[in-house]
C-alpha atoms as a PDB file:
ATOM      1  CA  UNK A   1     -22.723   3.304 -70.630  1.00  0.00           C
ATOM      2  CA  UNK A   2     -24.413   0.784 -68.333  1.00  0.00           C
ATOM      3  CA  UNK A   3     -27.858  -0.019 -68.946  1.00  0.00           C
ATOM      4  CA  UNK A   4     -30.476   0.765 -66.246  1.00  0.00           C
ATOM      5  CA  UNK A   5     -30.706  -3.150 -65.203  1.00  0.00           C
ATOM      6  CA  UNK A   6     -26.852  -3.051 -64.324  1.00  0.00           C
ATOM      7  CA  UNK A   7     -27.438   0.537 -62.528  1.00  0.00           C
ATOM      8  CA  UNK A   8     -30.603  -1.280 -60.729  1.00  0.00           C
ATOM      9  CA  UNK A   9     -28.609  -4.247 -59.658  1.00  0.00           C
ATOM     10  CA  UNK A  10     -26.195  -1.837 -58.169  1.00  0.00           C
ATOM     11  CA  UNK A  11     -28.508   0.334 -56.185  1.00  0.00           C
ATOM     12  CA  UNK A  12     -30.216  -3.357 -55.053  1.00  0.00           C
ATOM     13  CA  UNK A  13     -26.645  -4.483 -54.093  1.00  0.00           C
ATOM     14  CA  UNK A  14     -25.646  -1.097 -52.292  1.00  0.00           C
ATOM     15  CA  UNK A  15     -28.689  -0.912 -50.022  1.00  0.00           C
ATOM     16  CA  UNK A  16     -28.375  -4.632 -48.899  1.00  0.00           C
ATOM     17  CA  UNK A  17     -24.953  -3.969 -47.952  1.00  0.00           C
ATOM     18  CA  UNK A  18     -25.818  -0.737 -46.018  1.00  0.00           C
ATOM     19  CA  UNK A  19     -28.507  -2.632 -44.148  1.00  0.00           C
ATOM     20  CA  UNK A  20     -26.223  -5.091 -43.246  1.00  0.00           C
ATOM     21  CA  UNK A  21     -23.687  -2.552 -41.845  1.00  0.00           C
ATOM     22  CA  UNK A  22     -26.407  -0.669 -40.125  1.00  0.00           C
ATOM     23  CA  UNK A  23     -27.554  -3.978 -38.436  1.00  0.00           C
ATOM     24  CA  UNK A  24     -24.115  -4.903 -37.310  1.00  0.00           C
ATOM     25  CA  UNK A  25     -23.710  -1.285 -35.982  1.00  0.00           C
ATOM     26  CA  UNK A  26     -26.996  -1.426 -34.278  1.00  0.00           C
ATOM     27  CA  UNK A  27     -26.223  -4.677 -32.506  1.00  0.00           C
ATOM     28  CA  UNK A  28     -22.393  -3.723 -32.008  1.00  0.00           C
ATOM     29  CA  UNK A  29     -23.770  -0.641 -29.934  1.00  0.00           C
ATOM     30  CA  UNK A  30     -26.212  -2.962 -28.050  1.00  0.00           C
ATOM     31  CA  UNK A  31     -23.570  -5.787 -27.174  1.00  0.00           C
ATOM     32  CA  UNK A  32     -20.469  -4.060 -27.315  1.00  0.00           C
ATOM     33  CA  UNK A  33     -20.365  -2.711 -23.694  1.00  0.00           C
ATOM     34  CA  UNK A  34     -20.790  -5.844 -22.392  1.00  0.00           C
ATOM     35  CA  UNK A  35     -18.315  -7.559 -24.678  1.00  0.00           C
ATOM     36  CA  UNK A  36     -15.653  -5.061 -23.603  1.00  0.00           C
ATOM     37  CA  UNK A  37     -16.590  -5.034 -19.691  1.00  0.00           C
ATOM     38  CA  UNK A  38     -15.682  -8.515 -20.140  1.00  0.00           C
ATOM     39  CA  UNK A  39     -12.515  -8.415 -21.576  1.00  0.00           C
ATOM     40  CA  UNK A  40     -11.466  -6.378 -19.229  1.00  0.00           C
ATOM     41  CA  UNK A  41     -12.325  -7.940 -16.593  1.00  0.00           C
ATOM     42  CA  UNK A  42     -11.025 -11.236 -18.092  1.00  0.00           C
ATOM     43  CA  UNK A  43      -7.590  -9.823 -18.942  1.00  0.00           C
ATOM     44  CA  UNK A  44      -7.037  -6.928 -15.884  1.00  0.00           C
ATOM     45  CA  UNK A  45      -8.194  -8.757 -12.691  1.00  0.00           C
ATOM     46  CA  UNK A  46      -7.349  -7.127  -9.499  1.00  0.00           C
ATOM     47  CA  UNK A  47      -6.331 -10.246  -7.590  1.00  0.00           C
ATOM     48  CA  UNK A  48      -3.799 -10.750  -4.868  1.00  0.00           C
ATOM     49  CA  UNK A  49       0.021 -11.152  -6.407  1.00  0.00           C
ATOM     50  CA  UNK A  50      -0.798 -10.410  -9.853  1.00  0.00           C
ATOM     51  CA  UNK A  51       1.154  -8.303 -11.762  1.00  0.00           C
ATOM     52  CA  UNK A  52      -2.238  -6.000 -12.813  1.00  0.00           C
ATOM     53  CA  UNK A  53      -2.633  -4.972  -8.568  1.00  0.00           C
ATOM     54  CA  UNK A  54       0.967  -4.241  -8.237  1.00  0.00           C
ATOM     55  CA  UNK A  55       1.070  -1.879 -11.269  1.00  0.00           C
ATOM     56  CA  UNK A  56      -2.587  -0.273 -10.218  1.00  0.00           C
ATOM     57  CA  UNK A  57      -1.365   0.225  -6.452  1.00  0.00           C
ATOM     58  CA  UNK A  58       1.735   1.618  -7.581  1.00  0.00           C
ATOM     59  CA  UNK A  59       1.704   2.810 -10.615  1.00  0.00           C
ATOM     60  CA  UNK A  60       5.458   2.884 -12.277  1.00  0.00           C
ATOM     61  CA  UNK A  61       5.092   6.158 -13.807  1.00  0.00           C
ATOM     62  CA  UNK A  62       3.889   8.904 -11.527  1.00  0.00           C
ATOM     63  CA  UNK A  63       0.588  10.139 -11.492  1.00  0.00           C
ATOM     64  CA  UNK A  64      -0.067  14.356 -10.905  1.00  0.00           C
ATOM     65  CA  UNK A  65      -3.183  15.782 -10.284  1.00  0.00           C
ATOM     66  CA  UNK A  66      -3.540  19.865  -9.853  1.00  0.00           C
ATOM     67  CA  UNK A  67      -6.320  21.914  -9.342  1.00  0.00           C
ATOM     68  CA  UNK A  68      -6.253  25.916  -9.642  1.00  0.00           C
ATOM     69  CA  UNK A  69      -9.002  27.297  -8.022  1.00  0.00           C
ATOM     70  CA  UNK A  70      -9.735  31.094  -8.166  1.00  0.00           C
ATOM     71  CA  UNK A  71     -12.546  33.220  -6.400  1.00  0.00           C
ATOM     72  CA  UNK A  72     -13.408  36.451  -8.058  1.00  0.00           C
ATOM     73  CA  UNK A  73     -15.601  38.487  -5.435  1.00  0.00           C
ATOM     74  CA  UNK A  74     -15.525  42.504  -7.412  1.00  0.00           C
ATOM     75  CA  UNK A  75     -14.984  41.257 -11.011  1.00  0.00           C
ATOM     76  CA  UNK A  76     -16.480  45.205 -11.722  1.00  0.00           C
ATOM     77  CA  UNK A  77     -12.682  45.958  -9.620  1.00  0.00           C
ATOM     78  CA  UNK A  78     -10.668  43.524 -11.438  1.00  0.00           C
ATOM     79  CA  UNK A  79     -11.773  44.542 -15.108  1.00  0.00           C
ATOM     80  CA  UNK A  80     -10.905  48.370 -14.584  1.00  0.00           C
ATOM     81  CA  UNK A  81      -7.011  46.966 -13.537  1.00  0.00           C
ATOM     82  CA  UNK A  82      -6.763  47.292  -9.415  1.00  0.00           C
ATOM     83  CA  UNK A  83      -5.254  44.561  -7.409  1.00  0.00           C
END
């Protein structure tokens, strides 16, 4: 059985760590945005004759976009079954 010094040096040992994850998180939320805005815009740039504008102005797979739009003007009509 571990004696309450060990059990205290773990507990010590456990909340350090978990403040040190919680201030990485906490700065990783602040920074991260910005770190990934400019990756992207490091790695995808929409210039003339690059590979990245080609594939966004024409993308090789095609792209479908549907919309189904219904208006229902005597729902009271429509629940009891008539057309």
């Amino acid at each position: 059985m571990p004696s309450s010094r060990t059990i205290s040096c773990i507990s010590i040992l456990t909340v350090i760590i978990s403040c040190i994850f919680v201030i990485i998180g906490i700065i990783g939320i602040i920074l991260g945005p910005g770190i990934l805005q400019k990756q992207i815009n490091n790695n995808l740039p929409l210039k003339v004759d690059s590979d990245q504008l080609d594939s966004w102005a024409t993308p090789p797979v095609p792209i479908y976009l549907q919309f189904w739009l219904w208006e229902c003007i005597n729902l009271a009509a429509l629940s009891n079954g008539s057309s």
